[in-house]
C-alpha atoms as a PDB file:
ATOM      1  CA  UNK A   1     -74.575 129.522-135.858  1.00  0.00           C
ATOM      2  CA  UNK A   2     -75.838 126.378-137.838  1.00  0.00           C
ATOM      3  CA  UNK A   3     -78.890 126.321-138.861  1.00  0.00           C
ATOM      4  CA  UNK A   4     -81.552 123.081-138.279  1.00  0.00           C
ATOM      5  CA  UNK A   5     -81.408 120.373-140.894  1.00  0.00           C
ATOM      6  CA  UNK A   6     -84.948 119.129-141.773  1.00  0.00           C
ATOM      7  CA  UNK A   7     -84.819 115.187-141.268  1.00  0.00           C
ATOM      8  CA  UNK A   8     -87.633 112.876-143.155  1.00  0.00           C
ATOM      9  CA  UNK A   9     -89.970 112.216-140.832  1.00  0.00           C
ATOM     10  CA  UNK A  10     -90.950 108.239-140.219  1.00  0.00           C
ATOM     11  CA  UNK A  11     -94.801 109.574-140.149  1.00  0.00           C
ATOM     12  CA  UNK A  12     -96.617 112.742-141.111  1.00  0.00           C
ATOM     13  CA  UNK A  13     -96.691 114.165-137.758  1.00  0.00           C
ATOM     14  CA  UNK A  14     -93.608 113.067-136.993  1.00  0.00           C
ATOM     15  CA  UNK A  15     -90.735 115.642-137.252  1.00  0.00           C
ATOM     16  CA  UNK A  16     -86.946 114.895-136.403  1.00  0.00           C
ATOM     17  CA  UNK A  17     -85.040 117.720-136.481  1.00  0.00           C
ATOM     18  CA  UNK A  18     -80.909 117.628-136.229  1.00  0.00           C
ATOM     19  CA  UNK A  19     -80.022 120.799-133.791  1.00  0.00           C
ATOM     20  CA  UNK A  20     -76.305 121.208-134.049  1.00  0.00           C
ATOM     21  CA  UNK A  21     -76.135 124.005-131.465  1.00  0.00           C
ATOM     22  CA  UNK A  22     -77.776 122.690-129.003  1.00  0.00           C
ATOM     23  CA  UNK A  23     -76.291 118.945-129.962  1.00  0.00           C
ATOM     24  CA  UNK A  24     -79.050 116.977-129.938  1.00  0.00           C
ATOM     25  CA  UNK A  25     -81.745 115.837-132.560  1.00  0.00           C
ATOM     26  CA  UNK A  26     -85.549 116.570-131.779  1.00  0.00           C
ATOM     27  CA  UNK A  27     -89.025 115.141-132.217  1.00  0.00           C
ATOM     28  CA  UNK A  28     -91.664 117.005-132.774  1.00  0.00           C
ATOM     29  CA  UNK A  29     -95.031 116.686-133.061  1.00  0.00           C
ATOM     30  CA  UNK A  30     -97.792 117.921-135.213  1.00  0.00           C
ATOM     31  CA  UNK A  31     -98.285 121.191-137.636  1.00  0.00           C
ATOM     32  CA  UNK A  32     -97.812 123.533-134.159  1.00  0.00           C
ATOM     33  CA  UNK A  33     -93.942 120.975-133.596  1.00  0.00           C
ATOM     34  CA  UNK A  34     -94.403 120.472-130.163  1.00  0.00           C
ATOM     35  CA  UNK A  35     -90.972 118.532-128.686  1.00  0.00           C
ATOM     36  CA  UNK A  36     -91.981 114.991-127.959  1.00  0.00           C
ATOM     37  CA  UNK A  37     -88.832 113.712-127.245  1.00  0.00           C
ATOM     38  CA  UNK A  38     -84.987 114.266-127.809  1.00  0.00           C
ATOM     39  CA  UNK A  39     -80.979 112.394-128.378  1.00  0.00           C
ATOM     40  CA  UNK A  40     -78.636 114.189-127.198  1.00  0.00           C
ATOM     41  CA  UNK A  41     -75.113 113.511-128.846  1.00  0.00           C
ATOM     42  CA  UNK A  42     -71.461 114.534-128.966  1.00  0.00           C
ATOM     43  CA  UNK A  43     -69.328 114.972-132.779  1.00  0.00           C
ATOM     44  CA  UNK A  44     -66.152 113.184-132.830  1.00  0.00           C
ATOM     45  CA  UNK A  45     -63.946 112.310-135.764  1.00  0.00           C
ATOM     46  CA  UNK A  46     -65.975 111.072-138.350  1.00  0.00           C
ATOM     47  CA  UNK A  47     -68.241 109.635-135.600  1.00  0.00           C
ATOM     48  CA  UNK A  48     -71.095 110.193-133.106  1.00  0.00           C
ATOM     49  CA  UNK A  49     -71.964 109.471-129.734  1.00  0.00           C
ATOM     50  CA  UNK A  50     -75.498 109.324-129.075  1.00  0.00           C
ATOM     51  CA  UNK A  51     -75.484 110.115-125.410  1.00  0.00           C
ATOM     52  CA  UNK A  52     -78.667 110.083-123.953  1.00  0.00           C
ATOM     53  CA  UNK A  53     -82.461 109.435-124.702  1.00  0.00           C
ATOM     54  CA  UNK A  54     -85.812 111.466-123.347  1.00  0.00           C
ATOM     55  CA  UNK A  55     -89.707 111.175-123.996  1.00  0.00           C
ATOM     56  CA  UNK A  56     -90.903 114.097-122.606  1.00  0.00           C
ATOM     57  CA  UNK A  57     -94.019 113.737-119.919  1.00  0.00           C
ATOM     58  CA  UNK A  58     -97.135 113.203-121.809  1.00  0.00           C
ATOM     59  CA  UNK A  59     -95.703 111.377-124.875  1.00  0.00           C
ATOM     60  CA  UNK A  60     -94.446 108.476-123.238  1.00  0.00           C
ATOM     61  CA  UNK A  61     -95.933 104.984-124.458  1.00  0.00           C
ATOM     62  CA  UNK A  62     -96.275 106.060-128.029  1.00  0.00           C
ATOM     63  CA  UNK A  63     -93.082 104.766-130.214  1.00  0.00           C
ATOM     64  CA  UNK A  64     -91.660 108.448-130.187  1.00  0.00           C
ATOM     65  CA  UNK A  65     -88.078 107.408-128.795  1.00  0.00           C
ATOM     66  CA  UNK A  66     -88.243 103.937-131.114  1.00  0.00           C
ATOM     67  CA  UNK A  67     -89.524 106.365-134.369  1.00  0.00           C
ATOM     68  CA  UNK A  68     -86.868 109.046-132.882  1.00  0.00           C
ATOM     69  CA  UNK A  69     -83.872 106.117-133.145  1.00  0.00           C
ATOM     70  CA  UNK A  70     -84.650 105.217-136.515  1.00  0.00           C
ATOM     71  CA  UNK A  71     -84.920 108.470-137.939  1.00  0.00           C
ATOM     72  CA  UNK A  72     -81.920 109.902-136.595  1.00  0.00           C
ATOM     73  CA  UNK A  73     -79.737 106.343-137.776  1.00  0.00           C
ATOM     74  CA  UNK A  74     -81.248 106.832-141.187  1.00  0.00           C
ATOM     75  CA  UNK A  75     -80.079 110.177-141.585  1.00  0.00           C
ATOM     76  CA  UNK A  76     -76.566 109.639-139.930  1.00  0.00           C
ATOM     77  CA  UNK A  77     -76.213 106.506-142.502  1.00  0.00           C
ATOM     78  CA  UNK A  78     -77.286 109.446-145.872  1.00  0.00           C
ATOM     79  CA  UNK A  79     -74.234 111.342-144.248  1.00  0.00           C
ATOM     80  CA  UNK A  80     -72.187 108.306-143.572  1.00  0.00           C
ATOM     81  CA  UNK A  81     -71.097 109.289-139.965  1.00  0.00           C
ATOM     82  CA  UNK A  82     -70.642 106.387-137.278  1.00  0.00           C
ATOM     83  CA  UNK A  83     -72.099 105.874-134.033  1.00  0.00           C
ATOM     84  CA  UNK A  84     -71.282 105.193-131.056  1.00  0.00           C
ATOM     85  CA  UNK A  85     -73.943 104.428-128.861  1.00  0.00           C
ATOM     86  CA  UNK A  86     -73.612 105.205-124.826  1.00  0.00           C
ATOM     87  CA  UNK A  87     -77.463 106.057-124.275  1.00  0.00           C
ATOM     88  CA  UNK A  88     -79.047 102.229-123.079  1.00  0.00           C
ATOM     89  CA  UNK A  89     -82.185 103.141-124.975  1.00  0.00           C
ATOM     90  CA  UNK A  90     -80.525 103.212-128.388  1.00  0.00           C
ATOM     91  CA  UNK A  91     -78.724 100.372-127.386  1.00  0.00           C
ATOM     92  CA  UNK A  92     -81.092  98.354-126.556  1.00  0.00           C
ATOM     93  CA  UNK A  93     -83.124  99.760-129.602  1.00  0.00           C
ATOM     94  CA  UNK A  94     -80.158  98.292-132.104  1.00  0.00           C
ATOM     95  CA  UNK A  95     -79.880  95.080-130.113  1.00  0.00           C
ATOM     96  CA  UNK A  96     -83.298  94.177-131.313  1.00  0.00           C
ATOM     97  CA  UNK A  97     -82.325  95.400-134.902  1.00  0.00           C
ATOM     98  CA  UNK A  98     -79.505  93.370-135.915  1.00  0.00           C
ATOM     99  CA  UNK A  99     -79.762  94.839-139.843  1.00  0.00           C
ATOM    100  CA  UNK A 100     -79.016  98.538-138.197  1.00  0.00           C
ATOM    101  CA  UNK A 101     -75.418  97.713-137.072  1.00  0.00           C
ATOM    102  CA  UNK A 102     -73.940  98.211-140.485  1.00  0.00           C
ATOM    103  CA  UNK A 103     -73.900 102.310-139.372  1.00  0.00           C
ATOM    104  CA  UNK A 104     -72.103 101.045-135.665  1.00  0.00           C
ATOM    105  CA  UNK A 105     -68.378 102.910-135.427  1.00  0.00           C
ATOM    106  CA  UNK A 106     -67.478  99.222-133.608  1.00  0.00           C
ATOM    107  CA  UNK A 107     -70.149  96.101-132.703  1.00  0.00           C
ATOM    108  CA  UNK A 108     -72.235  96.496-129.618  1.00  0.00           C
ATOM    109  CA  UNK A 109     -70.196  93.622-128.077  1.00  0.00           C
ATOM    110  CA  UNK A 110     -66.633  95.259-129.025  1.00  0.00           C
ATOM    111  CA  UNK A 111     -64.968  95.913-125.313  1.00  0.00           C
ATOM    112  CA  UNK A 112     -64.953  99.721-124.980  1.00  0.00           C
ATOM    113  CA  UNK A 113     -61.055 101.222-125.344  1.00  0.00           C
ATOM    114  CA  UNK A 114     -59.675 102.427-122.153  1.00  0.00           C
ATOM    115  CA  UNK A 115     -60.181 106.129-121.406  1.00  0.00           C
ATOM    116  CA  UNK A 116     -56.847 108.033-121.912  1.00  0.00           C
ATOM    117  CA  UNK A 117     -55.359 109.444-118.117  1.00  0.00           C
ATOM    118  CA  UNK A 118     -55.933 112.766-116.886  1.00  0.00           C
ATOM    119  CA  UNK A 119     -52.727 114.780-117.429  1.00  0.00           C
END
């Protein structure tokens, strides 16, 4: 079982944590760590897919998911793996942050490939 990797928070009280086993990377709140918010994600080949996006009830409103993004792409770029990003809030998130796209696995505009046929 891996173990949680500490991530450097983008504020004191803000702490992203990468969960491998439960693929996803959490923020938490505060000395107690209270989840604020979530990404799930999927490992590929030298890539990931961030998949999906949540604020939980009561922490909406508060830059969480923004502070969230940029955590998780700043540790992803330290261990120089590639995203994909299917979740609309991320990409929406790098659409407004042009100088981000140097960690994309293909541009935001690339057509996606075609999905290989059931067997």
């Amino acid at each position: 079982m891996s173990e949680p990797q500490q991530m450097p928070p983008a504020r004191p009280d803000l702490h992203v944590l990468d969960m491998p086993d439960l693929e996803r990377f959490e923020a938490r709140l505060g000395e107690e760590r209270v989840l604020a918010g979530l990404i799930d994600y999927r490992i590929g080949q030298g890539f990931i897919v961030l998949t999906h996006t949540e604020v939980l009830d009561g922490f909406e409103g508060q830059g969480i998911g923004s502070r969230l993004v940029r955590a998780v792409l700043e540790d992803l770029r330290e261990r120089e793996i590639a995203v994909i990003p299917k979740c609309p809030f991320v990409v929406a998130w790098l659409q407004k942050h042009p100088e981000q796209h140097d960690i994309l696995f293909r541009p935001l505009d690339a057509p996606e490939p075609d999905e290989p046929s059931p067997a």
